[in-house]
N, C-alpha and C. Protein backbone atom coordinates (compact mmCIF):
# COMPACT_ATOMS: atom_id res chain seq x y z
N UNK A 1 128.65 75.06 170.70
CA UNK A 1 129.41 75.25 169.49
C UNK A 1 130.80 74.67 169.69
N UNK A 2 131.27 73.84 168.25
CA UNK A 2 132.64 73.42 168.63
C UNK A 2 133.53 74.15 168.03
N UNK A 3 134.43 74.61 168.54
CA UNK A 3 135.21 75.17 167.96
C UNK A 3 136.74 74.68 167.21
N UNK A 4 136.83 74.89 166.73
CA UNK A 4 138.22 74.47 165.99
C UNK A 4 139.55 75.59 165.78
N UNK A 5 140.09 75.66 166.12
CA UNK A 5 141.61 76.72 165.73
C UNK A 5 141.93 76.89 164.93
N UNK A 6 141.97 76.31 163.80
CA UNK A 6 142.53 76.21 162.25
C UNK A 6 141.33 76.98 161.33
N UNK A 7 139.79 76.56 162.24
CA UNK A 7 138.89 77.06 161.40
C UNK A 7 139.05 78.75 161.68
N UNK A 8 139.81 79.31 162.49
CA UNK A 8 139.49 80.99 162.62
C UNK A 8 140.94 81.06 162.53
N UNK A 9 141.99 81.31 161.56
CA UNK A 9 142.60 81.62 161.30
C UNK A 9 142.86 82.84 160.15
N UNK A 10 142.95 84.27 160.18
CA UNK A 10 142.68 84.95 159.06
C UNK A 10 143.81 84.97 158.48
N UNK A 11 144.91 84.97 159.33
CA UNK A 11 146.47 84.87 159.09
C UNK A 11 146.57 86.43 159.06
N UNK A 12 145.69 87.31 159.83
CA UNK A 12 146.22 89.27 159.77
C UNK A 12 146.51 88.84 161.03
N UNK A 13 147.56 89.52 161.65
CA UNK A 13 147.99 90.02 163.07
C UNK A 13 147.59 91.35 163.28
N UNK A 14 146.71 92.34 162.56
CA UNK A 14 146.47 93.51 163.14
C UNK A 14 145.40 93.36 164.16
N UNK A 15 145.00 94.31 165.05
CA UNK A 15 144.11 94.19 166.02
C UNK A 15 143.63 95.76 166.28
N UNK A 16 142.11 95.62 166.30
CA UNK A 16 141.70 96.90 165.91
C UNK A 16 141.05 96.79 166.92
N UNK A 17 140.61 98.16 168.04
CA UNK A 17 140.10 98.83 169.41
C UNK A 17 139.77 99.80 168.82
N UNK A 18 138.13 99.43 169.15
CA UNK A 18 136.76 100.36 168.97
C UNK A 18 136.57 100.63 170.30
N UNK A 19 136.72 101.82 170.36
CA UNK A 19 136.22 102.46 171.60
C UNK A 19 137.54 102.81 172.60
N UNK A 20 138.23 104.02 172.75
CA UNK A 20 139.58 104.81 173.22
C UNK A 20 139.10 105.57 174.29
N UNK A 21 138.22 104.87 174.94
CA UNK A 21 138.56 105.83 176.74
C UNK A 21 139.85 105.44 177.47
N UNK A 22 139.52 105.22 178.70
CA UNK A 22 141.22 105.05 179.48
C UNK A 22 140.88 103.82 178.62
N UNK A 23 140.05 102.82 179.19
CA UNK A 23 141.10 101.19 179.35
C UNK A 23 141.45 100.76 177.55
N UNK A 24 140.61 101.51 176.90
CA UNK A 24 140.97 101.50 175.37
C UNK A 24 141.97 101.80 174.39
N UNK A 25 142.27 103.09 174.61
CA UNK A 25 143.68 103.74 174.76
C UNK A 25 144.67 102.92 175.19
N UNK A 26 144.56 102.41 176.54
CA UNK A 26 145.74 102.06 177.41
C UNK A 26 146.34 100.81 176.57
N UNK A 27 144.90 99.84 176.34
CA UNK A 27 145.43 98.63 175.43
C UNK A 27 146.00 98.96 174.03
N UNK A 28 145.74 99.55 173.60
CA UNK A 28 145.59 100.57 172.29
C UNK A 28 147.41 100.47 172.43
N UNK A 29 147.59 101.44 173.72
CA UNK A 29 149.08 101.74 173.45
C UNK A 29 149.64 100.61 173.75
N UNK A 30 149.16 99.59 174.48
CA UNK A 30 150.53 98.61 174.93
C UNK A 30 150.07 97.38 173.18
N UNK A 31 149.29 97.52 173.16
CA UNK A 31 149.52 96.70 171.61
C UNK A 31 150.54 96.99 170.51
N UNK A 32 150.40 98.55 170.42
CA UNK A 32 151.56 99.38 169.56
C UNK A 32 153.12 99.07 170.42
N UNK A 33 153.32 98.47 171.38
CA UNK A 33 154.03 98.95 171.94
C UNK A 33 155.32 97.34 172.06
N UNK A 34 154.16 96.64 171.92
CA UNK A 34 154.62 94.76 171.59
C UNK A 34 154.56 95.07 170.27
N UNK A 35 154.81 95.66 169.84
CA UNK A 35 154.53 95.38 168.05
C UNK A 35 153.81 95.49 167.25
N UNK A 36 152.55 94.83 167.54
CA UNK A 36 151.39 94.73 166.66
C UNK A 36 151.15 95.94 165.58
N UNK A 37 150.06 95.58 164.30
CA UNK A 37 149.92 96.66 163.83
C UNK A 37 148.07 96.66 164.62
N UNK A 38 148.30 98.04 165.17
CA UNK A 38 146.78 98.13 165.76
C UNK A 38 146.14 99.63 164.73
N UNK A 39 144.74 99.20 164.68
CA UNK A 39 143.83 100.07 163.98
C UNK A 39 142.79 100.58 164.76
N UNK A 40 142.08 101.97 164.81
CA UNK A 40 141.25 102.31 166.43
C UNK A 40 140.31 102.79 165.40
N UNK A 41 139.45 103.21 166.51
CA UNK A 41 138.19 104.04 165.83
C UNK A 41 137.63 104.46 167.22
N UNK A 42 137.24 105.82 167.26
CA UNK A 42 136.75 106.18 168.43
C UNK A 42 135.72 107.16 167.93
N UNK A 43 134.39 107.51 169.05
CA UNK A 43 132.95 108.28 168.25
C UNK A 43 133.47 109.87 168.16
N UNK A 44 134.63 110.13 169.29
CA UNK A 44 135.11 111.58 168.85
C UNK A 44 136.74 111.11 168.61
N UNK A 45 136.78 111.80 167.07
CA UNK A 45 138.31 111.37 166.38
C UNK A 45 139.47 111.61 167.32
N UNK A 46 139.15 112.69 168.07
CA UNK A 46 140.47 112.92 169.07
C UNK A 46 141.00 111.90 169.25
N UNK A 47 140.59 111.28 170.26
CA UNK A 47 141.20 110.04 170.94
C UNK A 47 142.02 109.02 169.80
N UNK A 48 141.37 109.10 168.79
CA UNK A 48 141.57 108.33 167.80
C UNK A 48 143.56 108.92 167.26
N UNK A 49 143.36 110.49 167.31
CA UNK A 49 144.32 110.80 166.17
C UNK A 49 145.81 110.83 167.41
N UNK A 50 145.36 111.08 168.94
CA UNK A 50 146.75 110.93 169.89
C UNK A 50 147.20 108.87 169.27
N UNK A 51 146.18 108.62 169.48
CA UNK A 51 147.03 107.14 169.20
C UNK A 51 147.47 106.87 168.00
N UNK A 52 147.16 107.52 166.87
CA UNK A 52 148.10 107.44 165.39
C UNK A 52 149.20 107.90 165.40
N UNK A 53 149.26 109.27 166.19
CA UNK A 53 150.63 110.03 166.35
C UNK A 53 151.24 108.67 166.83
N UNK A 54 151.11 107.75 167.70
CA UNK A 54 151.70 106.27 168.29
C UNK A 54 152.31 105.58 167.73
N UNK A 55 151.20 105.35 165.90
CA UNK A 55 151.49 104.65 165.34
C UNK A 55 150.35 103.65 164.99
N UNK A 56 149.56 103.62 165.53
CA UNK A 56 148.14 103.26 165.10
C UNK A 56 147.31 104.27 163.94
N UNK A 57 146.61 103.32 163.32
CA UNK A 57 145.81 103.44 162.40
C UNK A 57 144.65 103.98 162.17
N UNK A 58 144.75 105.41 162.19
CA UNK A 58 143.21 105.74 162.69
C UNK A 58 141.94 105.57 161.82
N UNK A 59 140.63 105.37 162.07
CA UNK A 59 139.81 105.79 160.71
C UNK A 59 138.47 106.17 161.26
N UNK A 60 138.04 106.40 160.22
CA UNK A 60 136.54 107.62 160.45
C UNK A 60 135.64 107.16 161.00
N UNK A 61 135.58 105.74 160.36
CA UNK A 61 134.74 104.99 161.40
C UNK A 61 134.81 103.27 161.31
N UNK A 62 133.68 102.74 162.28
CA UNK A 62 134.81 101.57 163.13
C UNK A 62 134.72 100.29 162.01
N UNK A 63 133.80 100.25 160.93
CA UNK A 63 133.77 98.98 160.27
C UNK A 63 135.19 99.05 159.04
N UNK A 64 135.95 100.49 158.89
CA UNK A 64 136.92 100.32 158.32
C UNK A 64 137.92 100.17 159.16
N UNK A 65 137.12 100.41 160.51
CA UNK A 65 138.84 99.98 161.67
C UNK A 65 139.15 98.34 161.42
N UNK A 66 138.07 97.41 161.72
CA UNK A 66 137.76 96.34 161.25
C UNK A 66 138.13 95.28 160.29
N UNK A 67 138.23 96.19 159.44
CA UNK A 67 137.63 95.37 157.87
C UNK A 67 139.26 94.68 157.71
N UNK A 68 140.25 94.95 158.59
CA UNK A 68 141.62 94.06 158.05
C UNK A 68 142.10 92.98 159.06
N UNK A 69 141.46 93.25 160.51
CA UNK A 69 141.84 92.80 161.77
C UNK A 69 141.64 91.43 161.86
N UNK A 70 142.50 90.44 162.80
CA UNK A 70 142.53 89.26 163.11
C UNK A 70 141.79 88.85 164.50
N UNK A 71 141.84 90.46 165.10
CA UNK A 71 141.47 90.61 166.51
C UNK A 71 140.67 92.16 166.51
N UNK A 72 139.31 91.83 167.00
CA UNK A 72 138.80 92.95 166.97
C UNK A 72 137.81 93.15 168.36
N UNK A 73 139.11 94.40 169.46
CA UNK A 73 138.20 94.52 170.40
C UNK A 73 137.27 95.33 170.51
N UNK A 74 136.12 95.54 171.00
CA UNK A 74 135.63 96.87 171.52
C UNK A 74 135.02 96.77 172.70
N UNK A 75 135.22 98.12 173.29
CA UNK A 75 135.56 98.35 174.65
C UNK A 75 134.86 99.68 174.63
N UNK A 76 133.26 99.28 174.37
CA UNK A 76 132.08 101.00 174.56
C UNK A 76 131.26 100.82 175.80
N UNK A 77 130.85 102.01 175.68
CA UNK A 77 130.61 102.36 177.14
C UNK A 77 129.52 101.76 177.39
N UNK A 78 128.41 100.88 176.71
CA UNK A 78 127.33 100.15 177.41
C UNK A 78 126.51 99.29 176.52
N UNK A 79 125.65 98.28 176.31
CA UNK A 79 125.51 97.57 175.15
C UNK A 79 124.60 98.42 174.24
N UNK A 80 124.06 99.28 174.19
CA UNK A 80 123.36 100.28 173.29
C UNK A 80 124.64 101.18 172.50
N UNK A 81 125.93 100.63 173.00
CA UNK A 81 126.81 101.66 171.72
C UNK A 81 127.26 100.61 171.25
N UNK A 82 127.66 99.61 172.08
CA UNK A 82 128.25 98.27 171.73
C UNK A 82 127.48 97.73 170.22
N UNK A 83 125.94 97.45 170.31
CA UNK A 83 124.56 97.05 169.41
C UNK A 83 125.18 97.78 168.47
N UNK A 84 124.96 99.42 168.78
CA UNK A 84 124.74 100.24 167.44
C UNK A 84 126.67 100.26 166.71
N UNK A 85 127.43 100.10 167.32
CA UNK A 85 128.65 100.19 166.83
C UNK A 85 128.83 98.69 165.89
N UNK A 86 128.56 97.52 166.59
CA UNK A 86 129.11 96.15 165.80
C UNK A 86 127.81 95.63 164.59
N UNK A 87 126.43 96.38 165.19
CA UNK A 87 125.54 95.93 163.87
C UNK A 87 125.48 97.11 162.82
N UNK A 88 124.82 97.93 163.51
CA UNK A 88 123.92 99.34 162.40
C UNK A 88 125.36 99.98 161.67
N UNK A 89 126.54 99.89 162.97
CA UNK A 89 127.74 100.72 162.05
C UNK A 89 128.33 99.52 160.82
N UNK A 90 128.13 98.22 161.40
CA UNK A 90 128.45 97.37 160.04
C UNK A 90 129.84 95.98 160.25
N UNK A 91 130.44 96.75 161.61
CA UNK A 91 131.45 96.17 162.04
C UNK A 91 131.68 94.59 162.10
N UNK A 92 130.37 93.87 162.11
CA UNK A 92 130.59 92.47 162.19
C UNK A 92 130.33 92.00 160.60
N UNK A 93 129.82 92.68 160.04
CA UNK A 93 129.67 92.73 158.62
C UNK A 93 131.00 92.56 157.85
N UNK A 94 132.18 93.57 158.69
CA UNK A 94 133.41 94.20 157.65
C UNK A 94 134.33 93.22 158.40
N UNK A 95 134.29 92.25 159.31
CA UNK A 95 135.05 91.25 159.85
C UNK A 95 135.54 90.59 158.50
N UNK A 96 136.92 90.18 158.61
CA UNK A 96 137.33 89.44 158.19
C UNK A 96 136.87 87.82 158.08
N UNK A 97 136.73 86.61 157.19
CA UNK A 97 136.87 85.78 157.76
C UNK A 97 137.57 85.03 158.85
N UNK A 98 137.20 84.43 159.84
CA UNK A 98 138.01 83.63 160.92
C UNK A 98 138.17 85.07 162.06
N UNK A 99 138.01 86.05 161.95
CA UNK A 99 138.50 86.91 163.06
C UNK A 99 137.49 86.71 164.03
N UNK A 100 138.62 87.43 165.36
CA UNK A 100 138.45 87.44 166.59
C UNK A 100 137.30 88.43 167.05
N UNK A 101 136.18 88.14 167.46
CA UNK A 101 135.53 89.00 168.14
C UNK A 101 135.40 89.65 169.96
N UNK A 102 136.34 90.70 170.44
CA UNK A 102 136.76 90.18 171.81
C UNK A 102 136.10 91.79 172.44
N UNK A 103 134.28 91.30 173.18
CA UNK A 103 133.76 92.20 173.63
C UNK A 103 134.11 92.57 175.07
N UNK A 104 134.60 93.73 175.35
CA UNK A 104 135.31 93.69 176.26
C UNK A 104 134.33 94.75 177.66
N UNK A 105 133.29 95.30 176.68
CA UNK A 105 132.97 96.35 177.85
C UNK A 105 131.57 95.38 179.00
N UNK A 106 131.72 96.50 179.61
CA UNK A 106 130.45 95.40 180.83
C UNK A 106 129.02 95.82 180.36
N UNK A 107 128.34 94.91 179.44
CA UNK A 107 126.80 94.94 178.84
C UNK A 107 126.07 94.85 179.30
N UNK A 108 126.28 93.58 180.23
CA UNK A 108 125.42 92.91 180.70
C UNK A 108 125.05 91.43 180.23
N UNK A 109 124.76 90.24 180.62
CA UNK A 109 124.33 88.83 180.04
C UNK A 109 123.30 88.90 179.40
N UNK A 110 121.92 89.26 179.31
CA UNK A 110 121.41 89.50 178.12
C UNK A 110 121.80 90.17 177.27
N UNK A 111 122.72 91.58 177.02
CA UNK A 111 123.07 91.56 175.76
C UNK A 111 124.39 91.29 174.85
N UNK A 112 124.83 90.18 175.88
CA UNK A 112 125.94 89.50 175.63
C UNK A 112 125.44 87.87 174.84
N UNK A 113 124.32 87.80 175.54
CA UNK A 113 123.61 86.40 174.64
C UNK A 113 123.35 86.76 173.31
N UNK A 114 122.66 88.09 173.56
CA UNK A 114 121.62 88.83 171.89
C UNK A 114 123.08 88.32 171.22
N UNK A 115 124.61 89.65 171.68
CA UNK A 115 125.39 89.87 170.63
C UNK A 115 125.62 87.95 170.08
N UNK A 116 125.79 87.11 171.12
CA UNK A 116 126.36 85.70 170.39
C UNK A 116 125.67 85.20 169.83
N UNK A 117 124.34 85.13 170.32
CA UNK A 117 123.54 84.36 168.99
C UNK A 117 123.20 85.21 167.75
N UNK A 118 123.62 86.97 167.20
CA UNK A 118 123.70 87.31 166.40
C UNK A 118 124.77 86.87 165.68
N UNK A 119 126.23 86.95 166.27
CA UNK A 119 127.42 86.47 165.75
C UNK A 119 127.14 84.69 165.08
N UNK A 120 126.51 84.19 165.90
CA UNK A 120 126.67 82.44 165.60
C UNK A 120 125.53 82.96 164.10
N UNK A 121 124.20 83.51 164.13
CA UNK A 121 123.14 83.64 163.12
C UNK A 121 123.87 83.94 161.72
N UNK A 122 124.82 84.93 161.79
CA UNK A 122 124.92 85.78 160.73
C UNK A 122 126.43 85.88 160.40
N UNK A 123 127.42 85.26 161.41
CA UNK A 123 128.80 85.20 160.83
C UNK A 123 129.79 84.14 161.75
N UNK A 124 129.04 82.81 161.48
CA UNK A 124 129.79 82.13 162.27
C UNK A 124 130.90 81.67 161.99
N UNK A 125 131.52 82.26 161.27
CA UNK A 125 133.09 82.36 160.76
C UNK A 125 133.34 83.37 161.55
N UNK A 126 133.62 83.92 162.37
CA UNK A 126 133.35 85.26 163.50
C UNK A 126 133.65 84.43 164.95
N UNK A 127 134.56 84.27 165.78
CA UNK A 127 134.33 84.41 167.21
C UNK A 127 134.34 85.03 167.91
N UNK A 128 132.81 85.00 168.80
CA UNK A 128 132.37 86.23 169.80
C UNK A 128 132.99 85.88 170.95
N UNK A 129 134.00 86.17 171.71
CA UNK A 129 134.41 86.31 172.74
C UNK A 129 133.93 87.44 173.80
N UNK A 130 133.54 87.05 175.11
CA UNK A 130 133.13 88.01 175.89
C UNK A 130 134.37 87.96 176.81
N UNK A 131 134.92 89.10 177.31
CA UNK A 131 135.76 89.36 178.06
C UNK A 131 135.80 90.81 178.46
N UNK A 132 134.63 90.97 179.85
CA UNK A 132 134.52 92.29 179.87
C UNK A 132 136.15 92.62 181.17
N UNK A 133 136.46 94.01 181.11
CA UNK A 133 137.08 94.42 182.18
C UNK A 133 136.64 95.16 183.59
N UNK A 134 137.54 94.98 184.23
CA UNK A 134 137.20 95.98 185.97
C UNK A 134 138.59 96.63 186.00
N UNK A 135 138.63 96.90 186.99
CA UNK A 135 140.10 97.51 187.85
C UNK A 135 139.94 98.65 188.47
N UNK A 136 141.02 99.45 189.00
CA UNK A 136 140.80 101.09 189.48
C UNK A 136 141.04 101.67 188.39
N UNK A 137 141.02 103.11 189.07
CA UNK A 137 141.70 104.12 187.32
C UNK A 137 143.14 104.06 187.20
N UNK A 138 143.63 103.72 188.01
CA UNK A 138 145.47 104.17 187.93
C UNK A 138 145.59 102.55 186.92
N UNK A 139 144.80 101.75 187.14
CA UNK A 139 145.21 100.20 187.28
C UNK A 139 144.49 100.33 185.25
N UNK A 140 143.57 100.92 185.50
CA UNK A 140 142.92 100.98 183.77
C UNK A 140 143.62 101.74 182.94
N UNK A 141 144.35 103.32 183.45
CA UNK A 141 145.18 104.35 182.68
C UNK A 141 146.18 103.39 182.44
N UNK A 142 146.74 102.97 182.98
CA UNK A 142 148.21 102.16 182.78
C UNK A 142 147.99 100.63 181.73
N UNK A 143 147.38 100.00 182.43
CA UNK A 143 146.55 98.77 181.56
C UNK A 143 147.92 97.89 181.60
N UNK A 144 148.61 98.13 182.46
CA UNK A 144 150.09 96.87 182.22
C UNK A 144 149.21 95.79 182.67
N UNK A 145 148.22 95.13 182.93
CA UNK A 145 148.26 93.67 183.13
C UNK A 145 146.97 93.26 182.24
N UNK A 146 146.92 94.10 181.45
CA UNK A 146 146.15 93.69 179.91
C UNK A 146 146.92 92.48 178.91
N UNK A 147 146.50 91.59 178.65
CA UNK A 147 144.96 91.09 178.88
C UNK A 147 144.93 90.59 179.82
N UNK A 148 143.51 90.52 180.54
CA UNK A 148 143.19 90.00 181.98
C UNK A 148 143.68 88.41 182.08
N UNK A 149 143.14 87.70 183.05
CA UNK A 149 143.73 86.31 183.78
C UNK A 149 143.14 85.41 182.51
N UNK A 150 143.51 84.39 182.15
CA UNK A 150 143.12 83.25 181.17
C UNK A 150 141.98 82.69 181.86
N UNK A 151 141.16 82.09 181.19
CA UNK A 151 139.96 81.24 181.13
C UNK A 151 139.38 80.79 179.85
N UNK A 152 138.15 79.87 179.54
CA UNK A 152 138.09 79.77 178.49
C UNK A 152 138.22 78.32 178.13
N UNK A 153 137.47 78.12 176.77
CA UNK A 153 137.98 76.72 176.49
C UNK A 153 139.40 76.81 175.91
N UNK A 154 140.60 75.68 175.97
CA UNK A 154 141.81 76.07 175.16
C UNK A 154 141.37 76.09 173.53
N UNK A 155 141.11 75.77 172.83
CA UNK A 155 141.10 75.94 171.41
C UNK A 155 140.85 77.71 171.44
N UNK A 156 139.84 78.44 172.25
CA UNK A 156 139.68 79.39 172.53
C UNK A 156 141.03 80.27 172.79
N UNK A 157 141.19 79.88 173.67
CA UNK A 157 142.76 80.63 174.52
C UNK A 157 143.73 80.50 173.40
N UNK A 158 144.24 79.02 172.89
CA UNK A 158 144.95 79.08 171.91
C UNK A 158 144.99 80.14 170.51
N UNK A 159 143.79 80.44 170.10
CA UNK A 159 143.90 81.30 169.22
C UNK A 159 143.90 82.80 169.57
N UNK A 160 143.59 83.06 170.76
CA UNK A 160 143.77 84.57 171.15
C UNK A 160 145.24 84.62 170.92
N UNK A 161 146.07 83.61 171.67
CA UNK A 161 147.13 83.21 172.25
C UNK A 161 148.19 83.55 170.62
N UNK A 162 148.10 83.28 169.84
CA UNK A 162 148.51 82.84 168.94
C UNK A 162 148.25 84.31 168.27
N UNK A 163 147.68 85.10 168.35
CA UNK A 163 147.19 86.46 167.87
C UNK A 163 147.91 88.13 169.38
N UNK A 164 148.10 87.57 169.86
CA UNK A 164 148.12 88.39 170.78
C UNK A 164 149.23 87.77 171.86
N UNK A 165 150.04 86.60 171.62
CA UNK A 165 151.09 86.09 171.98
C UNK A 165 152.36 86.82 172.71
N UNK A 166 152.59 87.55 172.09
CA UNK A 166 153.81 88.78 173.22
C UNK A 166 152.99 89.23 173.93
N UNK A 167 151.84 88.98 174.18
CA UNK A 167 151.89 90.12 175.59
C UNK A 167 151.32 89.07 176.72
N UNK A 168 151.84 89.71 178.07
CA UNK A 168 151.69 88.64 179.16
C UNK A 168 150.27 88.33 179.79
N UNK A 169 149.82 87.66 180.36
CA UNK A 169 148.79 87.19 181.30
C UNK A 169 148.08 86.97 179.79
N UNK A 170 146.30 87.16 180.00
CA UNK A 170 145.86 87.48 179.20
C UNK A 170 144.52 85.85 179.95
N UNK A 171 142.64 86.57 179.00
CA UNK A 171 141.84 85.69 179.02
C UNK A 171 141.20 85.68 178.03
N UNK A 172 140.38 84.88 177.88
CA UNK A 172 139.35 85.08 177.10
C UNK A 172 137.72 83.88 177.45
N UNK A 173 136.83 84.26 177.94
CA UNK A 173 135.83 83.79 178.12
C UNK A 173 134.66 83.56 176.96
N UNK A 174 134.08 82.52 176.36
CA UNK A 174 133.39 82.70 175.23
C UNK A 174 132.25 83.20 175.96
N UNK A 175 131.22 83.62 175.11
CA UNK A 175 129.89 84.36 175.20
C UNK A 175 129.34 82.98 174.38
N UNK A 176 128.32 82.52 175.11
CA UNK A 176 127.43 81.32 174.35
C UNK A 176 126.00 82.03 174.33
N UNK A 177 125.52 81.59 173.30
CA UNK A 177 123.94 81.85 173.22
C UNK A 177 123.10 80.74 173.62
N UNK A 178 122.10 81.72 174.57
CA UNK A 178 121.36 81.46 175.10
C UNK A 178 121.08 79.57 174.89
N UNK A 179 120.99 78.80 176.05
CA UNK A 179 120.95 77.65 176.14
C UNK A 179 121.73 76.70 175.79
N UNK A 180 122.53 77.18 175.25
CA UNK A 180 123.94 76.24 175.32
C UNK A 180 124.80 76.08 176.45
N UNK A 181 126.08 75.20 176.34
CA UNK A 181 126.65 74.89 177.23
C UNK A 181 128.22 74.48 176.92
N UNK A 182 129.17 74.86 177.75
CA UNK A 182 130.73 74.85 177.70
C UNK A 182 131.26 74.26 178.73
N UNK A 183 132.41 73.79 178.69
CA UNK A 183 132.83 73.32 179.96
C UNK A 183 133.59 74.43 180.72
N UNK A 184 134.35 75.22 179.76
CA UNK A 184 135.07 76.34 180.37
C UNK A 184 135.93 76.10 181.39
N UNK A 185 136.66 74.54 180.81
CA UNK A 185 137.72 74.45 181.35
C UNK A 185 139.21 75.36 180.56
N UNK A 186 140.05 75.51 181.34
CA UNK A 186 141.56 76.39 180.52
C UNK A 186 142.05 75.00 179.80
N UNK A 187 142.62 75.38 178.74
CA UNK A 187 143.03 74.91 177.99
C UNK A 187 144.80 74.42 177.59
């Protein structure tokens, strides 16, 4: 797939995080914290309503966390919440045109292929970005070196870049479906 920069432009700077355990939260807060307007959704509201007190946006559930975002991470606990959160809940549905799709939890490569060749099938105005995380817990509670190291094609990087710009380091790896091919050089 070629990508173009101009073609995923929604022109929203909000950025909405589905899914508020530590490393969710943590990004959660340092997004509120550069500025951004961020929108959450979490499966128990708690988590959801400490980060509004923040200043984030809470809502009931995740395809209205969605439905305004330029950047939309989620960060669930395994690809069976990941599946049921971005299809059955509706979330790739309530995407904006041109927004960011930036899957962040560890799925696995088969259901990191399923999610991209669903994204390319059904909303390829949509980029699926895979960018799962690691670290310790002190290193995930804190989340200061969110977003992880760059990679990626640049047209790729550039538009994270351009969405998520104040904050330091940062990657983004595309998710290709099955039998395709990238150079995945940085950009």
């Amino acid at each position: 797939m070629i990508v173009v920069a101009e073609d995923y432009a929604p022109g929203q700077g909000r950025v909405a995080v589905l899914g508020l355990g530590t490393i969710g939260a943590g990004m959660a807060r340092n997004l509120l914290r550069a500025g951004l307007p961020v929108d959450v959704w979490n499966r128990t509201p708690e988590r959801a309503a400490d980060l509004a007190a923040a200043g984030a946006v809470a809502h009931a559930d995740p395809a209205s966390a969605a439905a305004r975002a330029g950047v939309v991470i989620t960060i669930l606990s395994d690809a069976a919440a990941t599946r049921s959160v971005a299809l059955d809940a509706g979330v790739l549905a309530a995407m904006p045109p041109g927004a960011v799709w930036a899957q962040m939890g560890t799925i696995g490569v088969a259901a990191t292929e399923e999610l991209a060749a669903t994204v390319a099938a059904q909303r390829p105005d949509v980029m699926f970005v895979d960018a799962p995380v690691s670290g310790t817990r002190q290193k995930r509670a804190n989340y200061s070196s969110w977003p992880p190291g760059r990679s990626g094609p640049g047209r790729c990087w550039n538009r994270r870049s351009a969405r998520l710009g104040r904050l330091p380091g940062g990657s983004a790896r595309p998710a290709r479906a099955a039998g395709s091919s990238s150079s995945g050089t940085p950009g």
